[in-house]
Protein backbone atom coordinates (compact mmCIF):
# COMPACT_ATOMS: atom_id res chain seq x y z
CA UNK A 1 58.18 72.40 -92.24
CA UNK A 2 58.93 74.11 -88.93
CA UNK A 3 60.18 77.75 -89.31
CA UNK A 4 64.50 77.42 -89.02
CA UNK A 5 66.13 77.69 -85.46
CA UNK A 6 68.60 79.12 -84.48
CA UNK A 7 72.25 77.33 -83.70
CA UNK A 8 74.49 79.26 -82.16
CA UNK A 9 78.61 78.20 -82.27
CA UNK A 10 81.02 78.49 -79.53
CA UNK A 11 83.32 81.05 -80.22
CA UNK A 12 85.95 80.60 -83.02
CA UNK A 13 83.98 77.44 -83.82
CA UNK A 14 83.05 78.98 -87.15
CA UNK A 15 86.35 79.22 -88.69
CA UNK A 16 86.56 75.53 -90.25
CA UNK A 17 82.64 76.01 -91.48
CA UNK A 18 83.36 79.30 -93.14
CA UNK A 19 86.71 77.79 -95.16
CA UNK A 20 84.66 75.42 -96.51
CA UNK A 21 83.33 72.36 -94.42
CA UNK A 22 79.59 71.07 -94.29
CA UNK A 23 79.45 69.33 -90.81
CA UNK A 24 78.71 71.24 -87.42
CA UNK A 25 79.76 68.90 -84.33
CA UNK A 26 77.95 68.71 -81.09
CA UNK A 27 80.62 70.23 -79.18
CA UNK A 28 80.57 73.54 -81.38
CA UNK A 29 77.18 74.55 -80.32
CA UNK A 30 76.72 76.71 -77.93
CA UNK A 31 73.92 75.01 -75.85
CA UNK A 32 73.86 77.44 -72.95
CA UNK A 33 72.70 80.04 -75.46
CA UNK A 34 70.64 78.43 -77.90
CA UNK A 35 69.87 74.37 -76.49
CA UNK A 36 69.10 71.76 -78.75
CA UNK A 37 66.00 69.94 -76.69
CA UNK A 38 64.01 71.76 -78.61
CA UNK A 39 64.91 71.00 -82.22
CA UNK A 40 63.34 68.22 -84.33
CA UNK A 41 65.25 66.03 -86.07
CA UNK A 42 66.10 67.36 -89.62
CA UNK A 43 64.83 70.34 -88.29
CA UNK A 44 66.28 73.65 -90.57
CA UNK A 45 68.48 75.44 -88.87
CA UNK A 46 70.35 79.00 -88.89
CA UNK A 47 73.69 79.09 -88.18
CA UNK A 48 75.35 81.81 -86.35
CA UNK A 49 78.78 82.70 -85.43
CA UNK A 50 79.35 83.63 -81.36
CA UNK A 51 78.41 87.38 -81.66
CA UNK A 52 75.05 86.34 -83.52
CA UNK A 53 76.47 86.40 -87.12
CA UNK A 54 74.62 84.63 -89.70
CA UNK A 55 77.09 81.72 -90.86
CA UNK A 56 74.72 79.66 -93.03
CA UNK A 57 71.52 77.67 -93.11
CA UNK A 58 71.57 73.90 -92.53
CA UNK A 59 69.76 71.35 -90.85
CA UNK A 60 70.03 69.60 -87.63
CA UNK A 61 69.60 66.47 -85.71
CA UNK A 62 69.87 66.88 -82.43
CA UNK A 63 70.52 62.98 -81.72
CA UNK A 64 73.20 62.97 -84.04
CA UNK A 65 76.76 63.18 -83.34
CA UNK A 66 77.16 65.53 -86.99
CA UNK A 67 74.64 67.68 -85.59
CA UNK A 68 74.05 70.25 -88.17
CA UNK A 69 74.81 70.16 -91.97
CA UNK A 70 75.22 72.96 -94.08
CA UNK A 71 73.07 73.60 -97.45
CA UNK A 72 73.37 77.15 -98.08
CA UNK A 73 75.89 80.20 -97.14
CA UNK A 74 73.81 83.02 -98.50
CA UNK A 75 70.87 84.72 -96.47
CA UNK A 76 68.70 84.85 -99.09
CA UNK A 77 68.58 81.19 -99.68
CA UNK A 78 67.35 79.49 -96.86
CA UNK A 79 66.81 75.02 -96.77
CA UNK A 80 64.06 74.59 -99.19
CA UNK A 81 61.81 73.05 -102.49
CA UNK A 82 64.01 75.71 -104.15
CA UNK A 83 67.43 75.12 -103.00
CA UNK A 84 66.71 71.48 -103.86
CA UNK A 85 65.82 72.55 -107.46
CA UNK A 86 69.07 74.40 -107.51
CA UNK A 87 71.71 71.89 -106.26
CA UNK A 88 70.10 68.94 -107.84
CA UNK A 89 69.93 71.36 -111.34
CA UNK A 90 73.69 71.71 -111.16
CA UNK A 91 74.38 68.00 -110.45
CA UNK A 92 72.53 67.13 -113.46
CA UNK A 93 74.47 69.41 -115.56
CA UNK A 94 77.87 68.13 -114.72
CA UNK A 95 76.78 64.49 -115.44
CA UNK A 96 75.22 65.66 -118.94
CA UNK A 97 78.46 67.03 -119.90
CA UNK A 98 80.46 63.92 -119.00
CA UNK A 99 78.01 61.09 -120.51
CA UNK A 100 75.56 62.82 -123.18
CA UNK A 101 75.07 59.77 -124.65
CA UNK A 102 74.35 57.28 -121.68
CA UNK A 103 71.83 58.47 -119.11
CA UNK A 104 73.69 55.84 -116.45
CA UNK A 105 75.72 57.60 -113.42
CA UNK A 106 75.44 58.83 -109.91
CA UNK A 107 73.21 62.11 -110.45
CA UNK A 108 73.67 63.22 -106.57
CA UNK A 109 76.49 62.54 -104.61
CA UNK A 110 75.51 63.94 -100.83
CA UNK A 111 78.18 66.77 -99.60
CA UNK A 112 80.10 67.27 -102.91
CA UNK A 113 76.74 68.34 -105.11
CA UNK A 114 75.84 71.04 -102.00
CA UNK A 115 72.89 68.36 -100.30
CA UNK A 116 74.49 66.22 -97.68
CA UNK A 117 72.61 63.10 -96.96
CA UNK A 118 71.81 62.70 -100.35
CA UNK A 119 72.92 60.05 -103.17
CA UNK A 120 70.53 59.87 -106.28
CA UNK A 121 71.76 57.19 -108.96
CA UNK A 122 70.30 57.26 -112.72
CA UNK A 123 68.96 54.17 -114.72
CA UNK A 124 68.27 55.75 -117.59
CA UNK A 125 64.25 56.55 -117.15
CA UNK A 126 64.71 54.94 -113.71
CA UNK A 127 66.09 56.29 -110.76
CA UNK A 128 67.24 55.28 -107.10
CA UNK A 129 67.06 58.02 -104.56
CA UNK A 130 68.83 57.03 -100.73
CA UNK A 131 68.22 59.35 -98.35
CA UNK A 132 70.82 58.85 -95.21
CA UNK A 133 70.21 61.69 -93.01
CA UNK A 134 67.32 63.17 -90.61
CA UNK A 135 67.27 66.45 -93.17
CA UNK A 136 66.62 64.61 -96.12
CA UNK A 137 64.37 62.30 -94.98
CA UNK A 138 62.34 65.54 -94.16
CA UNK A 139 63.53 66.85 -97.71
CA UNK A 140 62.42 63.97 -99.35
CA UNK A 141 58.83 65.08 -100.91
CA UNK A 142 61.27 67.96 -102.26
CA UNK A 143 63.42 65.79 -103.72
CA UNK A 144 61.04 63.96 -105.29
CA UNK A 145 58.66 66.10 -106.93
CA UNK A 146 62.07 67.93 -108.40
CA UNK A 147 63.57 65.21 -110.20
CA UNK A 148 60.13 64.15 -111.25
CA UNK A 149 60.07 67.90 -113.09
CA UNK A 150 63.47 67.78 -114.13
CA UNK A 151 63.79 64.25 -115.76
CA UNK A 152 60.13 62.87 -115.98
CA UNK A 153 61.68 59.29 -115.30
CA UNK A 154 59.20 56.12 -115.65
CA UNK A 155 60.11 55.26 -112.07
CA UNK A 156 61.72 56.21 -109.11
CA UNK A 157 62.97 53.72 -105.82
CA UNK A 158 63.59 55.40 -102.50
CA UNK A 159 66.31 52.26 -100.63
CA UNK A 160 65.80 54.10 -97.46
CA UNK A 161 67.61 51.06 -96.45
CA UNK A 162 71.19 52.05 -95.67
CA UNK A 163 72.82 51.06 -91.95
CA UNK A 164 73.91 54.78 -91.86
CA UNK A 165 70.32 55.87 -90.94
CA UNK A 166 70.41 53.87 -88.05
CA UNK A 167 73.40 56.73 -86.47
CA UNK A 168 70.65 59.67 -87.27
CA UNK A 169 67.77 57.75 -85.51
CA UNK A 170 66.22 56.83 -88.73
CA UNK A 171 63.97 53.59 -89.34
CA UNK A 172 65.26 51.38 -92.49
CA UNK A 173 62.81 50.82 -95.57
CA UNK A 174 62.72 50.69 -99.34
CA UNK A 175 59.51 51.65 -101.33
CA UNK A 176 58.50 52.45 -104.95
CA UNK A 177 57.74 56.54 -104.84
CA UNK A 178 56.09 56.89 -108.04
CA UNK A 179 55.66 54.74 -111.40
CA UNK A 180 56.27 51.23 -112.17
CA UNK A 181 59.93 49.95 -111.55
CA UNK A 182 61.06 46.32 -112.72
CA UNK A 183 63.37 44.15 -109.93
CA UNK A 184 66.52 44.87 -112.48
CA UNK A 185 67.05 47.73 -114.94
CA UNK A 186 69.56 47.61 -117.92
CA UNK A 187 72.32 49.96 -117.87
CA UNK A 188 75.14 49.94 -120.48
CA UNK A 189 78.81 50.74 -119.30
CA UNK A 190 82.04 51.16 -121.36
CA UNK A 191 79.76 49.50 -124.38
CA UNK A 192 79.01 46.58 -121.72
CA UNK A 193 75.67 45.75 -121.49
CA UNK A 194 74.01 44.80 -117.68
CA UNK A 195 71.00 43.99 -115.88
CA UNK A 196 71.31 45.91 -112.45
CA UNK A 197 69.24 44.51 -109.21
CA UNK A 198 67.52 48.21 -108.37
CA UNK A 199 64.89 46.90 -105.59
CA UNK A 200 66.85 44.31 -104.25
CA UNK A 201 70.45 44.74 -105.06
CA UNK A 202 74.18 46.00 -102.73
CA UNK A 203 73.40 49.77 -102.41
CA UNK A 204 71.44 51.32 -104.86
CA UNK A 205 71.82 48.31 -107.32
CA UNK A 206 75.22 49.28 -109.43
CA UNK A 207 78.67 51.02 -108.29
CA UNK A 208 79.45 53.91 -111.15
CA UNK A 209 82.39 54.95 -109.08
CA UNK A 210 84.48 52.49 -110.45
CA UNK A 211 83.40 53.00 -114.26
CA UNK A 212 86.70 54.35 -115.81
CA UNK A 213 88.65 51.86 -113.73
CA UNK A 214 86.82 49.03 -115.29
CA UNK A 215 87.51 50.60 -118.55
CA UNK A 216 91.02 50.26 -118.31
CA UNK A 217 90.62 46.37 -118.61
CA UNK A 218 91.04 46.94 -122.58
CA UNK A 219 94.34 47.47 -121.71
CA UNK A 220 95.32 43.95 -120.22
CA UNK A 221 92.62 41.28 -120.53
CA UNK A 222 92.78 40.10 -124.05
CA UNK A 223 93.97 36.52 -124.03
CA UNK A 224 94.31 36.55 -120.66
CA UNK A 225 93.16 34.36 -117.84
CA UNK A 226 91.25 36.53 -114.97
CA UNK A 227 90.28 36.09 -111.71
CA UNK A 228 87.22 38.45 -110.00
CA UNK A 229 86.98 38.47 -106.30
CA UNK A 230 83.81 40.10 -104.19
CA UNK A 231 82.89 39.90 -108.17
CA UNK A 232 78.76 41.06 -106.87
CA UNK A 233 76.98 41.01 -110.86
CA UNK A 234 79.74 41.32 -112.83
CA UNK A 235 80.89 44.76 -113.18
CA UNK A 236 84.39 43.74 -113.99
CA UNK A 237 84.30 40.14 -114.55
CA UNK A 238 81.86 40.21 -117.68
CA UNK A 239 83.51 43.28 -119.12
CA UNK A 240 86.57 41.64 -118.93
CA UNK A 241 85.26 38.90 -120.55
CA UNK A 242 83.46 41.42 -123.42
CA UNK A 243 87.26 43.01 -124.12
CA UNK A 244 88.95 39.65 -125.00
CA UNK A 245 89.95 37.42 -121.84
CA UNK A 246 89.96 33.41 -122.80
CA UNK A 247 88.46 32.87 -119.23
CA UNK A 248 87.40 34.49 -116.38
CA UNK A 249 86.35 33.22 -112.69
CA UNK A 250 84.09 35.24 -110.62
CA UNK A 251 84.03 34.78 -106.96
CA UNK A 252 81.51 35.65 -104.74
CA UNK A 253 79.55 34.73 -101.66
CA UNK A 254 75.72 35.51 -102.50
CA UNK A 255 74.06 33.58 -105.07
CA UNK A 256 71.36 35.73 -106.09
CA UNK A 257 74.37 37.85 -106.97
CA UNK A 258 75.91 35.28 -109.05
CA UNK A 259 72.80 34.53 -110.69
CA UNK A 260 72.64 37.52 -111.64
CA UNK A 261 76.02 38.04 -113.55
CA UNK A 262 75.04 34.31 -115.45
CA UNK A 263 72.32 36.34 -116.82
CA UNK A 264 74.69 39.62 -117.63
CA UNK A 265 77.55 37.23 -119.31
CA UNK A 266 74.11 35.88 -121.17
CA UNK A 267 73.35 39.11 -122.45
CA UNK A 268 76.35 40.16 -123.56
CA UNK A 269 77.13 36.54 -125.32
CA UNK A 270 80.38 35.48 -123.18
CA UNK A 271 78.72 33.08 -120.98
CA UNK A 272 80.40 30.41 -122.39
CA UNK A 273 83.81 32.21 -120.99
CA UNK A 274 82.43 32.98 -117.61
CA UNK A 275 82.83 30.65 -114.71
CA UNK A 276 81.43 31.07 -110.96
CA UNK A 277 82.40 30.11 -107.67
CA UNK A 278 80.10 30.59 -105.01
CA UNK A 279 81.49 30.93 -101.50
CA UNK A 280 83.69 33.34 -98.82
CA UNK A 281 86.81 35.00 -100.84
CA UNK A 282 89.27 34.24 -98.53
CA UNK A 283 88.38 30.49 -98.54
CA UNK A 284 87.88 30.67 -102.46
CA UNK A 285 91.05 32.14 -103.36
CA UNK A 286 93.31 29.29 -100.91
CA UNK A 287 91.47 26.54 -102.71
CA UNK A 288 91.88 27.84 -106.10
CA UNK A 289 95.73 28.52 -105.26
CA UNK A 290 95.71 24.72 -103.26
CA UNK A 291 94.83 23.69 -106.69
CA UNK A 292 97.46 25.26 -108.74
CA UNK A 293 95.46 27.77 -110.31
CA UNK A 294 97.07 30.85 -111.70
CA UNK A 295 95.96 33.75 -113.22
CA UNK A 296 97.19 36.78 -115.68
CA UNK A 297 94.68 39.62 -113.82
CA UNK A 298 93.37 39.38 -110.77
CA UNK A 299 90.30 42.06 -109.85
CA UNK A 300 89.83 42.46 -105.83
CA UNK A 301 87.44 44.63 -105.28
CA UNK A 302 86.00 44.45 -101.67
CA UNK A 303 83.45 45.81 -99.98
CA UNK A 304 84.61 48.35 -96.96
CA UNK A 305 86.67 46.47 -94.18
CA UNK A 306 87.25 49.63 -92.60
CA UNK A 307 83.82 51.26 -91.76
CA UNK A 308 84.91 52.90 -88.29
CA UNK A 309 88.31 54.50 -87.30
CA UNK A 310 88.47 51.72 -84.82
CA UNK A 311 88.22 49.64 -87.16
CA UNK A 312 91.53 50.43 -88.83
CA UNK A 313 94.25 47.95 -87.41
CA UNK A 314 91.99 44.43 -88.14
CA UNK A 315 90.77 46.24 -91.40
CA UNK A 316 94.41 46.53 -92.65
CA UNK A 317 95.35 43.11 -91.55
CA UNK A 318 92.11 42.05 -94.13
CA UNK A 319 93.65 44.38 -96.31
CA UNK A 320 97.70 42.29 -96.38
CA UNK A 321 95.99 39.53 -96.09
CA UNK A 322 93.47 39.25 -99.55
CA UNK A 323 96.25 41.15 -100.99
CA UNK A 324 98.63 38.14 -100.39
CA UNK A 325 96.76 36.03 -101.42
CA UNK A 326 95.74 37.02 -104.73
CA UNK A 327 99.82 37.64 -105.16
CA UNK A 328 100.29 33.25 -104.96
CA UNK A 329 97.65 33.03 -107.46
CA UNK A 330 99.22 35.96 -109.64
CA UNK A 331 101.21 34.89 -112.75
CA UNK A 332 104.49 36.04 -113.56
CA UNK A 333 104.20 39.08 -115.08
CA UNK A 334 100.34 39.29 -114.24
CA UNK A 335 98.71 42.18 -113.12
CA UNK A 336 96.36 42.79 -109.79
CA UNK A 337 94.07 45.61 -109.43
CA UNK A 338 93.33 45.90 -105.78
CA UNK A 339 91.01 48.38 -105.10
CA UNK A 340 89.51 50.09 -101.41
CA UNK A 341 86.80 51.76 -100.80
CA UNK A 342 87.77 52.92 -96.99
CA UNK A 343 87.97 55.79 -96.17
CA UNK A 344 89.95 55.42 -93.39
CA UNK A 345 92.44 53.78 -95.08
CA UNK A 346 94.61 56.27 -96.99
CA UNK A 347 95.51 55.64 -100.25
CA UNK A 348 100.07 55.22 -98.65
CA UNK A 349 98.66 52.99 -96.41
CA UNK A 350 96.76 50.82 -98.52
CA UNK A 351 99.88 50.86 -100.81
CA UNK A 352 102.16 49.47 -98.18
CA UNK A 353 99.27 46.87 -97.50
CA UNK A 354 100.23 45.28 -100.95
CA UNK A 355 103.75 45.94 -100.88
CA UNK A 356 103.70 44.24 -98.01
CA UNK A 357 102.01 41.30 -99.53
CA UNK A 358 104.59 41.59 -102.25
CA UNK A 359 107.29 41.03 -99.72
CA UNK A 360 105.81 38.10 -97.70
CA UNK A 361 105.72 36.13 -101.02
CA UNK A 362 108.68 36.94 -102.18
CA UNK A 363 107.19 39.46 -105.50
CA UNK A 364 108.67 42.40 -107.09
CA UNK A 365 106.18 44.83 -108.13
CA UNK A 366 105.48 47.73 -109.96
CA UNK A 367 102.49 50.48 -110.04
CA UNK A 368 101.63 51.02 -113.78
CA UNK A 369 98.59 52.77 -113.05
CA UNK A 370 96.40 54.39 -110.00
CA UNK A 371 92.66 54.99 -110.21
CA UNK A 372 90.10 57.02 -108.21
CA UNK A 373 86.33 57.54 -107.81
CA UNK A 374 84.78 58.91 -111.40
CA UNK A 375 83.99 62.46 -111.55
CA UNK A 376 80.05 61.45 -111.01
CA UNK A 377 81.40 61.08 -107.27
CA UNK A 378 83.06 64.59 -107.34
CA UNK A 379 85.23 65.17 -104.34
CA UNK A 380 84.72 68.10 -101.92
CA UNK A 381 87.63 69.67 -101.14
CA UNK A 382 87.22 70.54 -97.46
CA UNK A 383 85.66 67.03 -96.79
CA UNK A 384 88.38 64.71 -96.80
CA UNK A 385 85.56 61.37 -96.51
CA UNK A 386 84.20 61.74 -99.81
CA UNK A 387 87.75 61.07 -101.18
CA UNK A 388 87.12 57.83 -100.45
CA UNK A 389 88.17 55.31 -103.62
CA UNK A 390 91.48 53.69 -104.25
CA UNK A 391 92.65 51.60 -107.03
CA UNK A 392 96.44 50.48 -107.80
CA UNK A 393 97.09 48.23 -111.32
CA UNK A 394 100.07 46.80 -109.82
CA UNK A 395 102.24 44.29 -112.17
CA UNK A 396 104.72 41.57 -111.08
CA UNK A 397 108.44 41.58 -111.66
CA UNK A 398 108.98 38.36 -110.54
């Protein structure tokens, strides 16, 4: 690795880094006094205030429009095989504490376990590392001879494969970094038991963040009829159908998807109370309600409509919309649980997205319960985008 640089901030440009944030802008660099043409990409980097002042040590990409990223605000422990040890020593401590018995959760979650760029998700002896940034790719021999040490796992995937790369100049690719590692994994959640798609699967394969969400189906499915949307392998559709529902249907568009949760109701013996529709949600949810369908819970669960800030006006309209629909297929007194994972939308405005669907079909609601991220996606306080999970249990009046 090339010896740190030095990035020097315009003045009073080190006020929102030193209470608390991680992300150094191009236009806080002063580039008269210390230019970036010079620096690599993922480069390390020493921060310093506009008299010189050390600030902290990051890394940098000079291509990028976060420019630097912070690791470390003591002198004496500069970007390195050590810091690494440290931060990803820590993370694994807070997830042994919450799940001592089940070796299944997000192990690294980027800015809020101190090593931006970084998400590290645990499959029992397997583990998926996605490296996002220009500094972790660089890190990512670090990275991987450390968790090696710390957790000896059978095998570990790098899904280098995330669209984010493409904003820090980095190529896409996924490759097997050491051992053996099967297409699909078995993970058990809430006492659910699931085959996750690690090499080829939506992200790293699973989506923990919503584990204590899903376990709050105990509370409503038993008996009931329930409807999945964006329902990907299963996370909520078959665990519904483990904790009592008479029938669930589980929409999605991908069909090695829905193959997959066929083979996850198999394993957990409820196939024969697991249906699947293959085909847009949208479309899927105005036939089923063109065909007098109704349903006690509905799950809608989408991916992100709102990945950019200019994004946000046509994202909320996809918001009102699902949301509306879902309401004509809701029975009376059902329950929805409409969940977002946009950050840009805040969790009042996705609210009045649904109680605005609520109102265009004429249904009283209620809120009986809000979720959030699980505490394996810990939240960093100065960095507003990694509070980034909504989820309202909303019943109907009427």
């Amino acid at each position: 690795m090339r010896p740190a640089a030095v990035l020097r901030l315009r003045k009073d440009e080190d006020r929102r880094l030193r209470a608390g944030h991680l992300w150094v802008f191009s236009n806080e660099i002063d580039v008269a006094t210390t230019p970036l043409d010079d620096i690599e990409p993922g480069q390390a980097v020493e921060l310093q205030d506009a008299r010189g002042n050390f600030v902290a040590w990051g890394y940098a990409n000079p291509h990028s429009l976060i420019t630097a990223r912070i690791l470390s605000r003591r002198r004496d422990q500069p970007l390195g095989a050590d810091l690494v040890a440290k931060r990803l020593g820590y993370a694994l401590s807070l997830r042994e504490r919450l799940f001592p018995q089940s070796p299944f959760y997000r192990l690294c979650f980027g800015e809020s376990d101190g090593l931006p760029g970084l998400v590290v998700d645990r499959y029992g002896s397997y583990l998926v590392v996605q490296p996002t940034t220009a500094g972790m790719e660089r890190s990512l021999d670090e990275v991987l001879t450390c968790l090696t040490e710390m957790l000896s796992p059978d095998g570990i995937v790098v899904r280098a494969d995330s669209p984010l790369r493409r904003h820090e100049g980095l190529d896409l690719y996924s490759r097997i970094a050491t051992g053996n590692v099967p297409e699909s994994v078995e993970i058990m959640e809430n006492g659910v038991r699931f085959r996750v798609p690690v090499l080829l699967g939506q992200k790293t394969g699973w989506f923990y963040d919503h584990r204590r969400n899903r376990a709050r189906l105990r509370d409503y499915v038993a008996g009931t009829r329930v409807l999945d949307v964006f329902s990907y392998v299963g996370g909520w559709g078959v665990q519904a159908a483990v904790f009592g529902a008479r029938e669930v249907v589980c929409v999605d568009a991908s069909t090695a998807a829905l193959a997959e949760l066929r083979a996850n109701a198999d394993l957990n013996g409820v196939s024969d109370r697991v249906q699947v529709v293959e085909g847009d949600a949208f479309e899927s949810l105005e036939r089923l309600e063109s065909s007098g369908n109704r349903f006690d819970f509905i799950v809608l669960d989408p991916p992100a409509f709102i990945k950019r800030k200019k994004d946000l006006k046509k994202g909320e309209q996809a918001y009102r919309r699902l949301n509306r629909v879902a309401l004509t297929l809701l029975a009376a007194d059902g329950v929805l649980m409409s969940a977002s994972c946009s950050f840009h939308l805040g969790r009042d405005a996705f609210l009045r997205a649904i109680l605005w669907a609520a109102g265009r079909e004429g249904r009283e609601i209620q809120v009986i319960e809000e979720g959030h991220q699980g505490p394996d996606h810990p939240i960093h306080p100065a960095i507003p985008e990694t509070n980034y999970l909504k989820a309202f249990f909303v019943r109907t009046l009427s």
